[in-house]
N, C-alpha and C. Protein backbone atom coordinates (compact mmCIF):
# COMPACT_ATOMS: atom_id res chain seq x y z
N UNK A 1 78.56 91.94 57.86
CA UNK A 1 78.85 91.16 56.68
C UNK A 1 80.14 90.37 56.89
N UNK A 2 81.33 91.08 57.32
CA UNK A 2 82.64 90.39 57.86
C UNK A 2 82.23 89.14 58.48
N UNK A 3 81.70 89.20 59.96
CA UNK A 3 80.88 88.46 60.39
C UNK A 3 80.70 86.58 59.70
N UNK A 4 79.43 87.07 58.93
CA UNK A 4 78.94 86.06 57.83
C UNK A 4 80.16 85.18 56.91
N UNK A 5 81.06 86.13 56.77
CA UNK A 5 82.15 85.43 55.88
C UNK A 5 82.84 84.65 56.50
N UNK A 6 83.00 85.41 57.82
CA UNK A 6 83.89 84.30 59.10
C UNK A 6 83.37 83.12 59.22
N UNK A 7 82.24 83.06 59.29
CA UNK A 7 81.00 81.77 59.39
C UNK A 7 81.41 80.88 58.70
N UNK A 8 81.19 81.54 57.27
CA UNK A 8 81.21 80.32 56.53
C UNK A 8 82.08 80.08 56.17
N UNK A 9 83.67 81.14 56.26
CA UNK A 9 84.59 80.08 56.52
C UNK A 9 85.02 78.93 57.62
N UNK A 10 84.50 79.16 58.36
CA UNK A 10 84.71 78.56 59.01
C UNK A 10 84.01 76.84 59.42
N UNK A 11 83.15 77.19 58.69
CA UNK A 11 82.15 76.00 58.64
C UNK A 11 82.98 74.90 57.31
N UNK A 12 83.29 76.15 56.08
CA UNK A 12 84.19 75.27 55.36
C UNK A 12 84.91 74.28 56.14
N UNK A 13 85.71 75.17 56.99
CA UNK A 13 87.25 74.29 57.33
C UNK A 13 86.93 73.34 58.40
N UNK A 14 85.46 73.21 59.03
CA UNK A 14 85.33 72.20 59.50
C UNK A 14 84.76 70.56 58.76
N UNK A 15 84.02 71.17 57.48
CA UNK A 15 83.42 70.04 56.73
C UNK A 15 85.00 69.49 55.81
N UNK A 16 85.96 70.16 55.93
CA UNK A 16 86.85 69.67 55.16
C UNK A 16 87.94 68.85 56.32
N UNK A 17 88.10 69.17 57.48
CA UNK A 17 88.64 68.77 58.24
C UNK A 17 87.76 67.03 58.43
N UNK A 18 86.46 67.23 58.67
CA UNK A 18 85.53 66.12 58.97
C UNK A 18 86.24 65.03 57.70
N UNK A 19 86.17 65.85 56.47
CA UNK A 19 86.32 64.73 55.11
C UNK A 19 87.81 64.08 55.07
N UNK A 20 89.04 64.63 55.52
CA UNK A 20 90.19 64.46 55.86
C UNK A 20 90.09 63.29 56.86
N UNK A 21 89.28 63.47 57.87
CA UNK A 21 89.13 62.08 58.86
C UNK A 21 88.47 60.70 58.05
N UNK A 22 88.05 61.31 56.76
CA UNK A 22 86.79 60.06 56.85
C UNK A 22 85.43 60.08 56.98
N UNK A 23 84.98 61.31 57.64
CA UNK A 23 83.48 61.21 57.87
C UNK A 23 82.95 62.47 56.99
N UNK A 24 81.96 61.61 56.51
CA UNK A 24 80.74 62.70 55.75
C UNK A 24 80.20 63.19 56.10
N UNK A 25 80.27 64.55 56.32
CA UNK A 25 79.43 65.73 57.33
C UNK A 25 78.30 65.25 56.25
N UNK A 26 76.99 65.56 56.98
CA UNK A 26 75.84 66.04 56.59
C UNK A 26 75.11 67.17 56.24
N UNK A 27 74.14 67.36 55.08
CA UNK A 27 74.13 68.76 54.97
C UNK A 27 73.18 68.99 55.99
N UNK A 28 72.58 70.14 56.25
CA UNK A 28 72.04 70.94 57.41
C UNK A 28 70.52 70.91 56.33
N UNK A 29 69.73 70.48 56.98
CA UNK A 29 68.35 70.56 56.77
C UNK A 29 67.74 71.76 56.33
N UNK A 30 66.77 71.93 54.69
CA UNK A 30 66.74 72.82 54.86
C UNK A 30 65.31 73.60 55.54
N UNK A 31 65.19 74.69 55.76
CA UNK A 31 64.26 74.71 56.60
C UNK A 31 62.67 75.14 56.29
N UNK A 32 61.60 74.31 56.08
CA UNK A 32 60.53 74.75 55.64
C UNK A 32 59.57 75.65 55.61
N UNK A 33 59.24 76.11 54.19
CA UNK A 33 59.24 77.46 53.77
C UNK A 33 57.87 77.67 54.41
N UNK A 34 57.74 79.01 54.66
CA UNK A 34 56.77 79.45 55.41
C UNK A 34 55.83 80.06 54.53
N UNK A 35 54.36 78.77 54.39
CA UNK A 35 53.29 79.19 53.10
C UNK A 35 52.29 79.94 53.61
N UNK A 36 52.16 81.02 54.48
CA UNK A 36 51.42 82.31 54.78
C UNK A 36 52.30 83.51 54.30
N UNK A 37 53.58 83.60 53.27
CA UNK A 37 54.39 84.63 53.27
C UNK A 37 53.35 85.38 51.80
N UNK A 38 52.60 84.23 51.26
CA UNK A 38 51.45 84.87 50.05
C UNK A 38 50.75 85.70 50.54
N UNK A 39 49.95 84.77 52.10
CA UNK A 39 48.71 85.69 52.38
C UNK A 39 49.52 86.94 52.68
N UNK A 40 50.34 87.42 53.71
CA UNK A 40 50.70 88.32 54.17
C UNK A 40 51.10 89.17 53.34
N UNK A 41 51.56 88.57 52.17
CA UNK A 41 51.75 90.04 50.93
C UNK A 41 50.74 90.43 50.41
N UNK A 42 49.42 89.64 50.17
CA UNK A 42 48.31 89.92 49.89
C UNK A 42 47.67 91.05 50.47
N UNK A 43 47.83 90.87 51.39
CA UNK A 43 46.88 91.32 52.34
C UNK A 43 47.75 93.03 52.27
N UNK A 44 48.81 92.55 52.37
CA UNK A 44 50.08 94.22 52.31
C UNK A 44 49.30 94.83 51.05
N UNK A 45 49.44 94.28 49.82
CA UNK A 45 48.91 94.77 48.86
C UNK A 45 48.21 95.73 48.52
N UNK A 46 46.80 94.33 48.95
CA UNK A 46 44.93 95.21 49.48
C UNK A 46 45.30 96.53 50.29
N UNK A 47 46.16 96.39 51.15
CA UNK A 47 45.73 97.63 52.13
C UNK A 47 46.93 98.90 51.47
N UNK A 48 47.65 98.30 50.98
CA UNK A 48 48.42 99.69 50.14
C UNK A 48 47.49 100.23 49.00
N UNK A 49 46.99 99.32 48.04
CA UNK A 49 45.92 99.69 47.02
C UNK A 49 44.81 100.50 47.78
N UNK A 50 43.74 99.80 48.71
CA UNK A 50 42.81 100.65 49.18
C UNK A 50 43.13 102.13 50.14
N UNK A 51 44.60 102.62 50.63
CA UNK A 51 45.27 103.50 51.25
C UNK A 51 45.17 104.39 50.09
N UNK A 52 45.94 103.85 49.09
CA UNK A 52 46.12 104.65 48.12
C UNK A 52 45.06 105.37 47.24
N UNK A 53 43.64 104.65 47.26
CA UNK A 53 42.27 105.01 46.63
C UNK A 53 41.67 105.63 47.29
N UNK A 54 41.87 105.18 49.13
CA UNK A 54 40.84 106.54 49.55
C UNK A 54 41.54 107.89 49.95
N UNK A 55 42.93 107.58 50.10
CA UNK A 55 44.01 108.74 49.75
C UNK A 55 43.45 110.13 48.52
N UNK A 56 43.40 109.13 47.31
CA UNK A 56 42.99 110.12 46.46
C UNK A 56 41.82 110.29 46.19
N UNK A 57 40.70 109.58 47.05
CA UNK A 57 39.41 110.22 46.79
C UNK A 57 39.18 111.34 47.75
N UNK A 58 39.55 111.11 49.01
CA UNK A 58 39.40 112.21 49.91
C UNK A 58 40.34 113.26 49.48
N UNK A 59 41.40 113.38 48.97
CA UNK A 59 42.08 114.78 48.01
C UNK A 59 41.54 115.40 47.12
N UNK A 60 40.44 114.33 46.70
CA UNK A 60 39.61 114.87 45.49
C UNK A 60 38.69 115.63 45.56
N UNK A 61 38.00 115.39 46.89
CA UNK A 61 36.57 115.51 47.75
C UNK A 61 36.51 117.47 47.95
N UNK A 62 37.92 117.55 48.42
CA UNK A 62 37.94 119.42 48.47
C UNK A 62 39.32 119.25 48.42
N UNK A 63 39.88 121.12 48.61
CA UNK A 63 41.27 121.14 47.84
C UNK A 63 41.43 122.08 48.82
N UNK A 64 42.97 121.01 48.80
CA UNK A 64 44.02 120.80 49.76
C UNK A 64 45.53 121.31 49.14
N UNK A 65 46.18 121.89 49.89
CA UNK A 65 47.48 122.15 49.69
C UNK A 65 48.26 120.41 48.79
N UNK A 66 49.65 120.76 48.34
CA UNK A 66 50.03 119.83 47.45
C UNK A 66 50.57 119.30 49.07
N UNK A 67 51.02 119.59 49.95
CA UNK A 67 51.40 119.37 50.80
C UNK A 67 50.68 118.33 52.14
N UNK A 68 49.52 119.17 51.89
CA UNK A 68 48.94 118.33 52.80
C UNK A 68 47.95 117.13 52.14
N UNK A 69 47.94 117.22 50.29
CA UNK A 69 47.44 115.73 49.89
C UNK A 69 48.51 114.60 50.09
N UNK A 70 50.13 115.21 50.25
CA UNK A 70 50.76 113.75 49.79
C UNK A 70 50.84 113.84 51.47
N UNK A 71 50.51 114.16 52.31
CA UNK A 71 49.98 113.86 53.69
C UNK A 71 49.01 112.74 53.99
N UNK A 72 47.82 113.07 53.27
CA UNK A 72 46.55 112.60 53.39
C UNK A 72 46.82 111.18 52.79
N UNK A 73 47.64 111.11 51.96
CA UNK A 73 47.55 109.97 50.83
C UNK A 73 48.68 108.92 51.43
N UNK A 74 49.66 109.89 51.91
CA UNK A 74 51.13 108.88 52.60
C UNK A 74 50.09 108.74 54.04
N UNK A 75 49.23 108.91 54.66
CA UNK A 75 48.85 108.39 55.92
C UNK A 75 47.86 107.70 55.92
N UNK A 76 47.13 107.54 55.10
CA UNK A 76 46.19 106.63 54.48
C UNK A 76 46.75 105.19 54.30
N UNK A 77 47.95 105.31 52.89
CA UNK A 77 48.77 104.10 52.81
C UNK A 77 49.35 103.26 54.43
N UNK A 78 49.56 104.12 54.99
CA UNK A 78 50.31 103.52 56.12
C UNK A 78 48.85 102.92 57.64
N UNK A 79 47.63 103.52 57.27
CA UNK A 79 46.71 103.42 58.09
C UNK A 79 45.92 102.19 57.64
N UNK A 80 46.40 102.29 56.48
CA UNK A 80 45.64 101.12 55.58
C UNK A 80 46.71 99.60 56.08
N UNK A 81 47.64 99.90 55.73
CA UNK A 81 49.07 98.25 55.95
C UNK A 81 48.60 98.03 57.51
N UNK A 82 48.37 99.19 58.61
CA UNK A 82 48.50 98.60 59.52
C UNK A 82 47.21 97.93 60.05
N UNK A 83 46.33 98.28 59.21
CA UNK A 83 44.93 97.20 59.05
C UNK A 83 45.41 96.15 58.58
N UNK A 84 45.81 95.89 57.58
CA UNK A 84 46.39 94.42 56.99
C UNK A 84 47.03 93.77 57.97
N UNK A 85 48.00 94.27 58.78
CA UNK A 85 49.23 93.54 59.19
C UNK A 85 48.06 92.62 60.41
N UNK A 86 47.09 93.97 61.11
CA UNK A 86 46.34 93.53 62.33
C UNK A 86 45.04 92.22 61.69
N UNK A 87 44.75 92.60 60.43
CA UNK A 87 43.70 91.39 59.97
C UNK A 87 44.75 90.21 59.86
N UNK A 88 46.01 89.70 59.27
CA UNK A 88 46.61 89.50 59.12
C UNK A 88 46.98 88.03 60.26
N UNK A 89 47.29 88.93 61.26
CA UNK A 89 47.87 88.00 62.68
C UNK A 89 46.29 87.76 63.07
N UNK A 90 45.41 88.06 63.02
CA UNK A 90 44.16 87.76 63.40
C UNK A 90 43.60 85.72 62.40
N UNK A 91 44.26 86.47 60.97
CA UNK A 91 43.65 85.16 60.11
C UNK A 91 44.54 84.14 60.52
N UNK A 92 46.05 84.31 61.16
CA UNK A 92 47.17 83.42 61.40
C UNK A 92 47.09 82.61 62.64
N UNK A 93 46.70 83.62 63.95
CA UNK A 93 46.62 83.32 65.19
C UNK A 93 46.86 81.92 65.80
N UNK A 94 46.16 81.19 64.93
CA UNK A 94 45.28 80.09 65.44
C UNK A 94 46.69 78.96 65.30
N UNK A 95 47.66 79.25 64.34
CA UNK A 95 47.90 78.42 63.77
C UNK A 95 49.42 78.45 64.14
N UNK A 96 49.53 76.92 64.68
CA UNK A 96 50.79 76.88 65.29
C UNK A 96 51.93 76.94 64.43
N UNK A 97 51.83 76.54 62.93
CA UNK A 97 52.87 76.27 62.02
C UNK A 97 53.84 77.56 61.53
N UNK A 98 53.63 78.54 62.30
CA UNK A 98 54.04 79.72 61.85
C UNK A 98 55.56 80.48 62.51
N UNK A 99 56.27 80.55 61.74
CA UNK A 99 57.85 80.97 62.18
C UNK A 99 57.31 82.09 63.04
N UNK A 100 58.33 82.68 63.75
CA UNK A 100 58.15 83.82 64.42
C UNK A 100 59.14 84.57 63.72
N UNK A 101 59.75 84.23 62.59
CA UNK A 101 60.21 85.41 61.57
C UNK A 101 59.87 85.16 60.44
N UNK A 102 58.64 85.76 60.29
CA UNK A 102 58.05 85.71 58.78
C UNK A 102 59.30 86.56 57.93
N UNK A 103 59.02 86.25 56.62
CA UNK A 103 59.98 87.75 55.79
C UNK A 103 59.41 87.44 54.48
């Protein structure tokens, strides 16, 4: 975080130094937003929702320690996202327009 503050002071004291000469720094472009950040939550969503449903249908199915349902149900959720993430880069692949840091 220190870091970051150094930055941008420092970036200050150069756009003010620039304006002291005379010249109008330019602002810095900003950078275009990356419109697959929907699908990819979507898709996070679906696969946390359906993790979470067959989580508790298979807990339901026979009986299980309390222990080993929030097992069944926390590994489900997570078996489920990593279907999403893999359908995911599959629906994207193709497509060159894509940051290599989604967020």
């Amino acid at each position: 975080m220190y870091l970051g503050l150094i930055s941008i002071r420092a970036r200050y004291r150069e756009r003010m130094e620039l304006i002291k000469q005379g010249i109008v720094p330019q602002n810095a472009p900003k950078p275009t937003p990356n419109k697959y950040r929907a699908l990819r939550n979507g898709f996070l969503c679906i696969g946390v929702a359906l993790g979470l449903i067959i989580g508790f249908v298979v807990t339901q199915c026979a009986t299980y320690t309390e222990e080993a349902e929030a097992l069944i149900i926390g590994s489900s959720v997570l078996f489920f996202l990593g279907i999403a993430y893999v359908l995911f880069y599959f629906a994207t692949k193709n497509n060159k327009e894509i940051d290599s840091d989604i967020e």
